[in-house]
Protein backbone atom coordinates (compact mmCIF):
# COMPACT_ATOMS: atom_id res chain seq x y z
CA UNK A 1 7.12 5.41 16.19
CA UNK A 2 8.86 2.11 15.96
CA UNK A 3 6.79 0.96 12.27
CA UNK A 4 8.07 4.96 11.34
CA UNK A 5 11.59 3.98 12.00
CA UNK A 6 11.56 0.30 10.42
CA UNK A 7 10.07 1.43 7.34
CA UNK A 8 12.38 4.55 6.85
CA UNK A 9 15.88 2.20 7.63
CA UNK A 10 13.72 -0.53 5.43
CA UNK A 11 11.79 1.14 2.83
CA UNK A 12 9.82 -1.10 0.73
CA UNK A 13 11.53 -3.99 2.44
CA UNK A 14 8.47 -4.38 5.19
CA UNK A 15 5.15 -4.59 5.74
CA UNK A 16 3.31 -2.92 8.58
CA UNK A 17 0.20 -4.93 9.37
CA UNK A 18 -2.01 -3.15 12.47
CA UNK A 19 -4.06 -6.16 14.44
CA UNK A 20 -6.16 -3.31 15.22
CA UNK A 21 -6.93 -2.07 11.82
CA UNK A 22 -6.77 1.68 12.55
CA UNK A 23 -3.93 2.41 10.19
CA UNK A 24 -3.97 -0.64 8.04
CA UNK A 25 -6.93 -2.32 6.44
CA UNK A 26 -5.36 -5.61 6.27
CA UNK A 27 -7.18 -6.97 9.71
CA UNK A 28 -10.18 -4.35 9.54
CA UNK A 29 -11.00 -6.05 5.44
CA UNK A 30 -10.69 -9.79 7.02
CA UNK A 31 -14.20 -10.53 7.73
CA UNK A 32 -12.61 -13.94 9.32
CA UNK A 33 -11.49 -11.67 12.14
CA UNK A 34 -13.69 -8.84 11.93
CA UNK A 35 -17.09 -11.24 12.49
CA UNK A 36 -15.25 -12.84 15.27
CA UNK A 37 -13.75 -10.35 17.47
CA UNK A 38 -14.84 -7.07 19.29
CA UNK A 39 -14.77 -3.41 18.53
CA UNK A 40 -13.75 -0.37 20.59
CA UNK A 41 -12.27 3.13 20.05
CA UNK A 42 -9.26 1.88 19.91
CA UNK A 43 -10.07 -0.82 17.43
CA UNK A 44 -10.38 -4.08 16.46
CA UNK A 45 -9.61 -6.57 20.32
CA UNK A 46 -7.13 -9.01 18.87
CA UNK A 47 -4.28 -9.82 20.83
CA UNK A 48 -0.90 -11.08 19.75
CA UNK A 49 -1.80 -14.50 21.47
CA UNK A 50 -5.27 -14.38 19.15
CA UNK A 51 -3.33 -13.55 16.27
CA UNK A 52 -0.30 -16.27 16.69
CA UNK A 53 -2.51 -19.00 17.81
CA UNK A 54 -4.32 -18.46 14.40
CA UNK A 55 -1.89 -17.43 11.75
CA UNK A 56 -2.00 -19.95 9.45
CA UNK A 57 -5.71 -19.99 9.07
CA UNK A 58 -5.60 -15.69 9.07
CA UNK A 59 -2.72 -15.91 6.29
CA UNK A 60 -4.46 -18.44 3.82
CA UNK A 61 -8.14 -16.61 4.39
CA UNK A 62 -6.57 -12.90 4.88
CA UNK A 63 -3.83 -13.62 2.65
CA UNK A 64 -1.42 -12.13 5.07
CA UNK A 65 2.57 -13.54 4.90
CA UNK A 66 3.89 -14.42 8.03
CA UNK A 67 4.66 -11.22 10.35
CA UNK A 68 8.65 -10.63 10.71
CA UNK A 69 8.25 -8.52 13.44
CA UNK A 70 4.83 -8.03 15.79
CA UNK A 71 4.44 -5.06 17.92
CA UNK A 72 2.38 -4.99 20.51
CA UNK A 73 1.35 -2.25 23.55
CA UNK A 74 0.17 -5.17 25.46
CA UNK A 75 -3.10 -3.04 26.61
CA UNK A 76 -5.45 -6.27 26.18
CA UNK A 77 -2.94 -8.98 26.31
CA UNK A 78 -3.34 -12.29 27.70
CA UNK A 79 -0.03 -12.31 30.68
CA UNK A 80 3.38 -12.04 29.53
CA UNK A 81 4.35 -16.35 30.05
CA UNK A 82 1.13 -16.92 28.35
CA UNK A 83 2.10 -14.74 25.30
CA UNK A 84 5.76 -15.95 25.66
CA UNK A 85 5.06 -19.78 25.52
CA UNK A 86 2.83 -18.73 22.11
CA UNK A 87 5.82 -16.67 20.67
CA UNK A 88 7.75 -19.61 21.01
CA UNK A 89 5.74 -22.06 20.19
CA UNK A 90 5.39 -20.21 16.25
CA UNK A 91 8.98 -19.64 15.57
CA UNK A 92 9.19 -15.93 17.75
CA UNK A 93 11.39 -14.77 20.21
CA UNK A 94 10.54 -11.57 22.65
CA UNK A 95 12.93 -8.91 21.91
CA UNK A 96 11.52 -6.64 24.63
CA UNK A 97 9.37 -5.81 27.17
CA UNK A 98 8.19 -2.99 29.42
CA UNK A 99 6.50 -3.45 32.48
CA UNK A 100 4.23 -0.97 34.44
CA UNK A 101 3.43 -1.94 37.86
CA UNK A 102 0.52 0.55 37.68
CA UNK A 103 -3.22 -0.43 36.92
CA UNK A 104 -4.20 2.82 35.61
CA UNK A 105 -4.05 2.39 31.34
CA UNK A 106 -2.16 5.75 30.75
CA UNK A 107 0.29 5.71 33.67
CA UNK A 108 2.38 3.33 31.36
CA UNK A 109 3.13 6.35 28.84
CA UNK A 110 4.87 8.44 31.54
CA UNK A 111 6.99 12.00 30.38
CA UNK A 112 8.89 14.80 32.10
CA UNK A 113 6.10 17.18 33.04
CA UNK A 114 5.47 20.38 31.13
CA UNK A 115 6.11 23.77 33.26
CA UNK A 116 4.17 26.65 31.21
């Protein structure tokens, strides 16, 4: 929901890139990526640290710009310092997090439960 809310405050004033390529092509028509990296259901495995560690070659061979904003569910991630020391390292800054203590995948997207 977050890339929903950005782009209707922002209209034409971002660009929503998915590092998994499910909604976008822009990562899924980069065969620099593509012929390097995994696929799942749940798409292309690129993590944020994959994707900052790499930019500047992805943005001159994928013609990306540089990301404003990266979102990221953290379900492959490298660990958080890891990832931080990256962010910083390329100009980012963490705006927030949300930890589950759980190991089980789905136990991070907990909700009221549903009485029928």
């Amino acid at each position: 929901m977050i890339p929903y809310y950005l782009a209707t405050e922002h209209y034409k004033k971002i660009k929503f890139i998915d590092l998994r390529g499910l909604v976008t092509k822009d990562i899924s028509g980069c065969s620099f990526i593509v012929d390097s990296k995994p696929k799942s259901s749940s798409g292309i495995l690129i993590t944020t640290r994959y994707y900052l560690e790499n930019q500047t070659q992805i943005m001159n061979v994928c013609l990306f710009p540089k990301a404003d904003i990266i979102y990221d569910t953290g379900l492959i991630n490298n660990s958080i310092d890891e990832t931080d020391a990256v962010l910083t390292a390329t100009g980012y800054v963490r705006y927030y997090a949300q930890y589950s203590q759980s190991s089980n995948l789905f136990s991070q997207y907990v909700g009221s439960a549903i009485n029928r």
